[in-house]
PDB file of N, CA and C in Angstrom:
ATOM      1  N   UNK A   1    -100.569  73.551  22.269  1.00  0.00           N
ATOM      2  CA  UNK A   1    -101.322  74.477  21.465  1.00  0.00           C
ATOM      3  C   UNK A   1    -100.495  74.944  20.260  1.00  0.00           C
ATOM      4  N   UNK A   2     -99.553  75.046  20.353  1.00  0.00           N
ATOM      5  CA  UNK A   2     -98.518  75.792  19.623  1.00  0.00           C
ATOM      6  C   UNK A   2     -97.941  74.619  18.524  1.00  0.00           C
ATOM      7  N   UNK A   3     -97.653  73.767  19.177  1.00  0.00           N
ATOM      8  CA  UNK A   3     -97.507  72.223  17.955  1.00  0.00           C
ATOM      9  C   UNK A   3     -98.153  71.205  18.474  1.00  0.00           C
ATOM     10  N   UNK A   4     -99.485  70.634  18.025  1.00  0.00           N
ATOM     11  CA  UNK A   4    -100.635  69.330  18.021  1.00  0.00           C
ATOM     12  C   UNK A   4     -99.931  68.554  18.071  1.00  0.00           C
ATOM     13  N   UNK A   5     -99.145  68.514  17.024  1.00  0.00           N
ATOM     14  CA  UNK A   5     -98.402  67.151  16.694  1.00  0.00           C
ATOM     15  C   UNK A   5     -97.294  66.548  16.981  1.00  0.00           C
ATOM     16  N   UNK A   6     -96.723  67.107  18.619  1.00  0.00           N
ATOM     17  CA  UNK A   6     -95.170  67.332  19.098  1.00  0.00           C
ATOM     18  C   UNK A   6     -94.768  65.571  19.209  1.00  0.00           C
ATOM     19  N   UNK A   7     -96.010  65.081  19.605  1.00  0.00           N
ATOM     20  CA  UNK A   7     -96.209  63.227  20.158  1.00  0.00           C
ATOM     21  C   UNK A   7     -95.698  62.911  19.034  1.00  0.00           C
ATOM     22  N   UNK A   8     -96.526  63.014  17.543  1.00  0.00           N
ATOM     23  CA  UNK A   8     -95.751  62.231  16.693  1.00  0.00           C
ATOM     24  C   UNK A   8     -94.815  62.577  16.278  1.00  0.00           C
ATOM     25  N   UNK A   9     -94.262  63.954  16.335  1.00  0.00           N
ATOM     26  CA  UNK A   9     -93.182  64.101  16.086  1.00  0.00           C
ATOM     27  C   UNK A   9     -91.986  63.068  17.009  1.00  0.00           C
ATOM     28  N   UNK A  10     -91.913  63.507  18.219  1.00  0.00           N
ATOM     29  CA  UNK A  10     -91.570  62.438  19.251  1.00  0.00           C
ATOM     30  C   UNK A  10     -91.367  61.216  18.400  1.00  0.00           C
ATOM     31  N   UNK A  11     -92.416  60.254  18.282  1.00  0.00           N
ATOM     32  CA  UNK A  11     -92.558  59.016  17.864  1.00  0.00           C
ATOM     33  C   UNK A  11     -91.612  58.662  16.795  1.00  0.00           C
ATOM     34  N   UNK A  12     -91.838  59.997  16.125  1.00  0.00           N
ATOM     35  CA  UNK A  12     -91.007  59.653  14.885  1.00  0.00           C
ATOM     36  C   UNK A  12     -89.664  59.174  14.950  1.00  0.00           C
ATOM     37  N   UNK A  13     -88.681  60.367  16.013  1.00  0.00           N
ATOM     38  CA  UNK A  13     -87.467  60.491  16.572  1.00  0.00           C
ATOM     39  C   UNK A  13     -87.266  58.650  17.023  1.00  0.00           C
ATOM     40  N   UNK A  14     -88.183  58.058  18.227  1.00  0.00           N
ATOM     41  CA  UNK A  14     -88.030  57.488  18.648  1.00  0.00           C
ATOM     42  C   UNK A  14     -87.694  55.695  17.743  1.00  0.00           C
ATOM     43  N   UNK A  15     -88.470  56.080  16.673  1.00  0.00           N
ATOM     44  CA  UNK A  15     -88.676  54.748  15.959  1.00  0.00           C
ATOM     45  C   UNK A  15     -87.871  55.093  15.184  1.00  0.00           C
ATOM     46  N   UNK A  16     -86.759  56.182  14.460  1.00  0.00           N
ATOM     47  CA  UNK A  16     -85.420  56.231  14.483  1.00  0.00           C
ATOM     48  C   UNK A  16     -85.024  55.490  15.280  1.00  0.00           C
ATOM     49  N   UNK A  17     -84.594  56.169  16.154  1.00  0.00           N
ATOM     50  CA  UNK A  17     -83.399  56.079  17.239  1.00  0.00           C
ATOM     51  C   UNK A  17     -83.452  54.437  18.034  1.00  0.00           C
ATOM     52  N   UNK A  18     -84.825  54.146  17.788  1.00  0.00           N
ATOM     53  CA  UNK A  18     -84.897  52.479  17.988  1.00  0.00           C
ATOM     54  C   UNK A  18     -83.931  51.880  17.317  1.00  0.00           C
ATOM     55  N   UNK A  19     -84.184  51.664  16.350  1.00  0.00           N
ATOM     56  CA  UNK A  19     -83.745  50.701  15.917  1.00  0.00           C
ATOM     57  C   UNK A  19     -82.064  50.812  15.536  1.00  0.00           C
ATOM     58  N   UNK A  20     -81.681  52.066  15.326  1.00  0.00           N
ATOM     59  CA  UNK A  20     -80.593  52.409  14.997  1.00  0.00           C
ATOM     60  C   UNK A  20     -79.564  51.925  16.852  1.00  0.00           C
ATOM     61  N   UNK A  21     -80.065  52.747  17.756  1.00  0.00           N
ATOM     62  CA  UNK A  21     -79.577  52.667  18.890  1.00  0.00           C
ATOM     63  C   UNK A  21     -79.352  51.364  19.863  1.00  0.00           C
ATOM     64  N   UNK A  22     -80.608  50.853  19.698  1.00  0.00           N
ATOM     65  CA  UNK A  22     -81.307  49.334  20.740  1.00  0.00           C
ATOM     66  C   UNK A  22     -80.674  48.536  20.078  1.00  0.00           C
ATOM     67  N   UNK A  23     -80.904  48.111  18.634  1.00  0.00           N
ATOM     68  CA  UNK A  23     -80.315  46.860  17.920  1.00  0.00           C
ATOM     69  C   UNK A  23     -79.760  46.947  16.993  1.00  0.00           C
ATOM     70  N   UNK A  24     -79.199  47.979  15.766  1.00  0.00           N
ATOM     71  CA  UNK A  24     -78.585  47.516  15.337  1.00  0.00           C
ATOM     72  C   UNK A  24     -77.146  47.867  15.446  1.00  0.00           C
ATOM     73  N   UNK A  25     -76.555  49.075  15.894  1.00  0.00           N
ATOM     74  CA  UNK A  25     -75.316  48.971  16.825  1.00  0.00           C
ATOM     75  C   UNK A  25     -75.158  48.072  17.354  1.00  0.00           C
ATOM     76  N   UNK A  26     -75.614  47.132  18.750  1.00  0.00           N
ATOM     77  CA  UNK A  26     -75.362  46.257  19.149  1.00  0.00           C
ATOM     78  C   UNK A  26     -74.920  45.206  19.221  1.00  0.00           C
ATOM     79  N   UNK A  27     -76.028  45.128  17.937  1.00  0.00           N
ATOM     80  CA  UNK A  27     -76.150  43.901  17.298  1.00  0.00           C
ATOM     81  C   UNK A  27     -74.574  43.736  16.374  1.00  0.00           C
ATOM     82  N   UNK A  28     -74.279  44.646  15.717  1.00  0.00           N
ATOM     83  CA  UNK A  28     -73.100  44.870  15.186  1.00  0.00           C
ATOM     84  C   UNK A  28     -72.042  44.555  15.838  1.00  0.00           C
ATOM     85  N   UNK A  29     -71.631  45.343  17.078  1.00  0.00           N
ATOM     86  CA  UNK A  29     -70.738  45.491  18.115  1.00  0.00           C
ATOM     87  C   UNK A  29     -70.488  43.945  18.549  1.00  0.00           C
ATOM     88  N   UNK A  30     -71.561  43.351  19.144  1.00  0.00           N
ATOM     89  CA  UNK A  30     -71.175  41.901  19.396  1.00  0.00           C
ATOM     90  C   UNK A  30     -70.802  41.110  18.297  1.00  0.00           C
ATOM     91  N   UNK A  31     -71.347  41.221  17.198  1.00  0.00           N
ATOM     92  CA  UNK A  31     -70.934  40.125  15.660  1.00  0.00           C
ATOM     93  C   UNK A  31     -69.209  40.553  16.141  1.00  0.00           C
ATOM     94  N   UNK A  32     -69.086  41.628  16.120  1.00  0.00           N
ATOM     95  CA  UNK A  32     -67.382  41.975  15.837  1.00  0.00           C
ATOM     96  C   UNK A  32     -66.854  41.504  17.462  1.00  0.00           C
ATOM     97  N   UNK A  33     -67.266  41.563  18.449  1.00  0.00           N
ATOM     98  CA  UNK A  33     -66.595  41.310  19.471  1.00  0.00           C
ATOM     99  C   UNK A  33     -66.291  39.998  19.728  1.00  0.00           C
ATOM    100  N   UNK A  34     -67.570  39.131  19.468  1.00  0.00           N
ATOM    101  CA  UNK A  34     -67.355  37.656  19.575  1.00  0.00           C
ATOM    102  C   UNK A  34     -67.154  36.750  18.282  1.00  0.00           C
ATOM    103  N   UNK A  35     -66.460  38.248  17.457  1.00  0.00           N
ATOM    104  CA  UNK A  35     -65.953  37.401  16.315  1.00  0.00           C
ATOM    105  C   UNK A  35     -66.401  36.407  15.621  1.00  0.00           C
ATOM    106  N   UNK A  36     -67.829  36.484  15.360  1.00  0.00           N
ATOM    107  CA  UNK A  36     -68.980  35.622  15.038  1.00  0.00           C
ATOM    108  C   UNK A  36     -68.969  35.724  13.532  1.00  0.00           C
ATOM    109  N   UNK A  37     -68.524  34.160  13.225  1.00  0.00           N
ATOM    110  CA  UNK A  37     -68.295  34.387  11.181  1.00  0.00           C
ATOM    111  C   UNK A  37     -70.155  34.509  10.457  1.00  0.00           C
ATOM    112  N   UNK A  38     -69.369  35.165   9.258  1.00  0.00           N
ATOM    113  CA  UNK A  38     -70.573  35.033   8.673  1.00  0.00           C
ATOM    114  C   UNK A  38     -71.376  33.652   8.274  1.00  0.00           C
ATOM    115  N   UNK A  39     -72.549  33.779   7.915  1.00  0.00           N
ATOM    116  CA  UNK A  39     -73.394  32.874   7.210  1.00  0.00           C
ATOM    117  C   UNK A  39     -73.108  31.413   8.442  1.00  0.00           C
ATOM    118  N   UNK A  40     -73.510  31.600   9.630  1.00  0.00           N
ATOM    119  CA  UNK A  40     -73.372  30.496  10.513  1.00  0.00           C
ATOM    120  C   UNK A  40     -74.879  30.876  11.467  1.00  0.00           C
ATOM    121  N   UNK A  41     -75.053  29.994  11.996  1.00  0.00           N
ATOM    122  CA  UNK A  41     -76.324  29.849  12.624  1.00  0.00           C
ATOM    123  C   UNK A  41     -76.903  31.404  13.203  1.00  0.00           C
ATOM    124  N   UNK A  42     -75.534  31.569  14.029  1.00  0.00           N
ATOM    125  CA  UNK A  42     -75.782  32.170  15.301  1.00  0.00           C
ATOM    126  C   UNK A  42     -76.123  33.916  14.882  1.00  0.00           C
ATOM    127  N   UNK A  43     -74.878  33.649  13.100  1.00  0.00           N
ATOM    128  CA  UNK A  43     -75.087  35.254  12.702  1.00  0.00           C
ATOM    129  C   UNK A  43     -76.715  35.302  11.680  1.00  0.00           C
ATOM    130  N   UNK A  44     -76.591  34.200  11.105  1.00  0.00           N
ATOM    131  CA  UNK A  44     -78.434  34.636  10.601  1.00  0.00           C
ATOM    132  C   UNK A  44     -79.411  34.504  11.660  1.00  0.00           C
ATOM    133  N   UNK A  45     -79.350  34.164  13.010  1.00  0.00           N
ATOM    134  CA  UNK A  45     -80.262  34.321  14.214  1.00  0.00           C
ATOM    135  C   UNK A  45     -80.412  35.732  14.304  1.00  0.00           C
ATOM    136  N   UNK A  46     -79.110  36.482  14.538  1.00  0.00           N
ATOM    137  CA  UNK A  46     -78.757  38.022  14.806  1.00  0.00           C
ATOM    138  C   UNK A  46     -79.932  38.925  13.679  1.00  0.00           C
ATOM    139  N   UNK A  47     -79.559  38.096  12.410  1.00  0.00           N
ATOM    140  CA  UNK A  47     -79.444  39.024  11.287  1.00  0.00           C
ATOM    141  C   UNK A  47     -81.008  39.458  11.087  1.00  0.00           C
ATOM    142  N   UNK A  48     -81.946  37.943  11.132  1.00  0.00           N
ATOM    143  CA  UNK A  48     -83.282  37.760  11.561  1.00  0.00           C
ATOM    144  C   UNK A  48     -83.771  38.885  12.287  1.00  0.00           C
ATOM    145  N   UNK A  49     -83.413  38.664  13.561  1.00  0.00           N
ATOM    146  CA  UNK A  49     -83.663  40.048  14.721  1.00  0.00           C
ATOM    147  C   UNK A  49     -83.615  41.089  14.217  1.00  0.00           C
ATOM    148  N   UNK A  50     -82.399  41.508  14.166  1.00  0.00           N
ATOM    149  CA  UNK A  50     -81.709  42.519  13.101  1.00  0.00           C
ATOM    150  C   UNK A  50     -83.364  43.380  12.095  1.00  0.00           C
ATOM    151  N   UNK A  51     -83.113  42.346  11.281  1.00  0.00           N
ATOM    152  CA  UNK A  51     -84.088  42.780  10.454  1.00  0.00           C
ATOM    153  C   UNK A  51     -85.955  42.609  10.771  1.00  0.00           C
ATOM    154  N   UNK A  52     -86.602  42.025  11.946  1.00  0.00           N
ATOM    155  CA  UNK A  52     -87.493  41.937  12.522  1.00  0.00           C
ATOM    156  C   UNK A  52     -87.662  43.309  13.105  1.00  0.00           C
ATOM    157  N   UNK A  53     -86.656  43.510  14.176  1.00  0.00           N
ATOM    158  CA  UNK A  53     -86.806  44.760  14.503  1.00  0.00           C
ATOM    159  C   UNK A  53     -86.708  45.994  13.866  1.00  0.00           C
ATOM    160  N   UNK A  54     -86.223  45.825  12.587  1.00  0.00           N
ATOM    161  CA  UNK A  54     -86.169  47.214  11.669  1.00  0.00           C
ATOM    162  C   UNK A  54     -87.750  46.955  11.280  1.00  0.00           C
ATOM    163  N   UNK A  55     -88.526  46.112  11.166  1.00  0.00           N
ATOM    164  CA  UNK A  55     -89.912  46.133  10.201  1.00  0.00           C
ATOM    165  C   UNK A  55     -90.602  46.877  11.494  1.00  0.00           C
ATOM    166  N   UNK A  56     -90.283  46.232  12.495  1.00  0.00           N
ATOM    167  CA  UNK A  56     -90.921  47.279  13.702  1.00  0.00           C
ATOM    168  C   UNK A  56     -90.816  48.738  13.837  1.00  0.00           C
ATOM    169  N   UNK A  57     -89.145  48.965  13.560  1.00  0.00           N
ATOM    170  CA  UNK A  57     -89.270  50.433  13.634  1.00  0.00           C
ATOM    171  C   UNK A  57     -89.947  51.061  12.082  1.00  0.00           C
ATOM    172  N   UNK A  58     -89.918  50.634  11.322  1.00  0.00           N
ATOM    173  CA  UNK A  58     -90.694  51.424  10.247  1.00  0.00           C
ATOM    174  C   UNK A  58     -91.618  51.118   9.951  1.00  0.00           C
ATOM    175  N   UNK A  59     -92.696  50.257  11.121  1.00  0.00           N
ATOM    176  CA  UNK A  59     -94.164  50.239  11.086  1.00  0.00           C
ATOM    177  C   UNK A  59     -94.381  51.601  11.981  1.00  0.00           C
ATOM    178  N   UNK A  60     -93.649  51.485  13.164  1.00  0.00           N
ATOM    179  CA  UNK A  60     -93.846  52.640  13.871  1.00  0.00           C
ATOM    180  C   UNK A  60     -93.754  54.072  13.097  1.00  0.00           C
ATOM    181  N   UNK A  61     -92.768  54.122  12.611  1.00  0.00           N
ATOM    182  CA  UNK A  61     -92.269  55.709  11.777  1.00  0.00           C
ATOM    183  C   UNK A  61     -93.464  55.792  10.625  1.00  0.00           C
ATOM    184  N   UNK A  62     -94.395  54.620  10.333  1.00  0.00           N
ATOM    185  CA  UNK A  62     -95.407  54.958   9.332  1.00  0.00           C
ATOM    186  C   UNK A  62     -96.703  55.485   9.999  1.00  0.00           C
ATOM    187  N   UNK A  63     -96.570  55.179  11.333  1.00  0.00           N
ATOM    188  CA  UNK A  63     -97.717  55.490  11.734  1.00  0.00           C
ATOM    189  C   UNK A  63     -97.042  56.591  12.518  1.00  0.00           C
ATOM    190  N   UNK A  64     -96.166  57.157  13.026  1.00  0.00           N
ATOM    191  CA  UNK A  64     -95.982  58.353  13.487  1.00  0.00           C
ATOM    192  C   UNK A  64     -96.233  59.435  12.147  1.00  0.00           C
ATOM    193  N   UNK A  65     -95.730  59.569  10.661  1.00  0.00           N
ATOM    194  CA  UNK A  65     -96.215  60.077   9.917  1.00  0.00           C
ATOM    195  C   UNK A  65     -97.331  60.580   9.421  1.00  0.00           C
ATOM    196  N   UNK A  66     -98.128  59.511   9.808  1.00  0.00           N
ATOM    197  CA  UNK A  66     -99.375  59.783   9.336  1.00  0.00           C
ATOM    198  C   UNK A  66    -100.220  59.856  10.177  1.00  0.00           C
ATOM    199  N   UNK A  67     -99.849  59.984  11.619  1.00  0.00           N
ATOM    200  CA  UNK A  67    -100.350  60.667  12.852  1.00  0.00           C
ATOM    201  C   UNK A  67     -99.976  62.349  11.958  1.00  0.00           C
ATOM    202  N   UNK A  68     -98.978  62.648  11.971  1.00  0.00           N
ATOM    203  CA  UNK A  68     -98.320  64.010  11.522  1.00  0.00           C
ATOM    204  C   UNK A  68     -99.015  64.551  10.774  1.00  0.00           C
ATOM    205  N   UNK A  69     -99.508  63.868   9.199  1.00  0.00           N
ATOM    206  CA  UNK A  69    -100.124  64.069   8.042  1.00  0.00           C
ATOM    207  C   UNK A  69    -101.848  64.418   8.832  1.00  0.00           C
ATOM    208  N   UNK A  70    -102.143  63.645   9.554  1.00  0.00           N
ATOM    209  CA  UNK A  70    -103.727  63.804  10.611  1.00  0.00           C
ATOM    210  C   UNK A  70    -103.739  65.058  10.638  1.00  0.00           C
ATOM    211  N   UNK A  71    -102.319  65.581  11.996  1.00  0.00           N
ATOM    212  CA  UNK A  71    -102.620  66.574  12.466  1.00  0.00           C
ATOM    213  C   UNK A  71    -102.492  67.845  11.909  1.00  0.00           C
ATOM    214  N   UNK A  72    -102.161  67.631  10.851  1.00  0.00           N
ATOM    215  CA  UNK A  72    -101.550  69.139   9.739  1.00  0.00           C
ATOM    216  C   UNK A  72    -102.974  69.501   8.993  1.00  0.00           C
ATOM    217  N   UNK A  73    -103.695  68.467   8.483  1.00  0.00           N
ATOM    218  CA  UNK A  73    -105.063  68.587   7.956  1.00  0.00           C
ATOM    219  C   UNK A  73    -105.810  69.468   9.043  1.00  0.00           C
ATOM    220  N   UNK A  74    -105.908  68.592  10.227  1.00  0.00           N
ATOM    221  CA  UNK A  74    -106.930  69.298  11.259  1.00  0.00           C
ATOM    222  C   UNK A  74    -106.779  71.075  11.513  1.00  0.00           C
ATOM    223  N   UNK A  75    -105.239  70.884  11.784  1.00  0.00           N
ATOM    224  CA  UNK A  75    -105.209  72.412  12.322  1.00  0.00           C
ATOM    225  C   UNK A  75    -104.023  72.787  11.701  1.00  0.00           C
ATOM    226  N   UNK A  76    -104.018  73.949  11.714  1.00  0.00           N
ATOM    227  CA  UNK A  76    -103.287  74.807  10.291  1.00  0.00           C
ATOM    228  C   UNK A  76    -102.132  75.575  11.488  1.00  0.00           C
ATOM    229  N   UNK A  77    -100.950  74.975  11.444  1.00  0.00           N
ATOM    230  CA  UNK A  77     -99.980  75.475  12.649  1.00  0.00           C
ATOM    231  C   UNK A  77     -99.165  76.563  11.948  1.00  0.00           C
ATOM    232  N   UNK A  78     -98.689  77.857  12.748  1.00  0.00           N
ATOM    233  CA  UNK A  78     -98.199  79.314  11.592  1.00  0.00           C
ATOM    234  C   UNK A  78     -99.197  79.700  11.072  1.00  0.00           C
ATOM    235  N   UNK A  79    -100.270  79.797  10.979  1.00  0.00           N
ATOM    236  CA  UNK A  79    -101.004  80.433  10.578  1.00  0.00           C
ATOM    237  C   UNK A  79    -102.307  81.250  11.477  1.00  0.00           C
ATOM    238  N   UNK A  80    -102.904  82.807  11.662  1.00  0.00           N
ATOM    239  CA  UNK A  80    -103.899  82.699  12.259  1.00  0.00           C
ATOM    240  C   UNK A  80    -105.043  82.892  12.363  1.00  0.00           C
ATOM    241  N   UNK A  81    -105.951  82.882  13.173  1.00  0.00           N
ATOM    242  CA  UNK A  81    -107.203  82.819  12.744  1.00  0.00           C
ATOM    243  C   UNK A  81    -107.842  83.735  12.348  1.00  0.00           C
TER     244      UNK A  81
END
């Protein structure tokens, strides 16, 4: 009642923290661990992913926004009736 829009807020956090957390740390961490040179198969496979999964997280963060932008129209939060 108090915030409509806590989900997309949520969402928002999450499609951050995706992509930053799940893959591309990781993804990083191993290039450097297994000492994987640049511009070789295995690192534009990574890099692919890499960047696949970022279009994912900022399809998500567009539509958590504008879930947000929805719910601010509908109901007027701080303010009362």
């Amino acid at each position: 009642m108090a915030m409509p829009f806590f989900n997309d807020v949520v969402a928002l956090l999450g499609a951050i923290g995706y992509w930053l957390l799940t893959v591309y740390f990781p993804i990083e961490m191993y290039i450097s661990q297994k000492k994987i040179q640049r511009f070789t198969y295995r690192w534009f496979g990574l890099q692919i992913l890499n960047f696949f999964c970022l279009l994912v997280a900022l399809a998500a963060a567009c539509g958590s926004i504008q879930g947000i932008t929805k719910a601010l129209h509908v109901s007027k939060p701080f303010r009362s009736k």
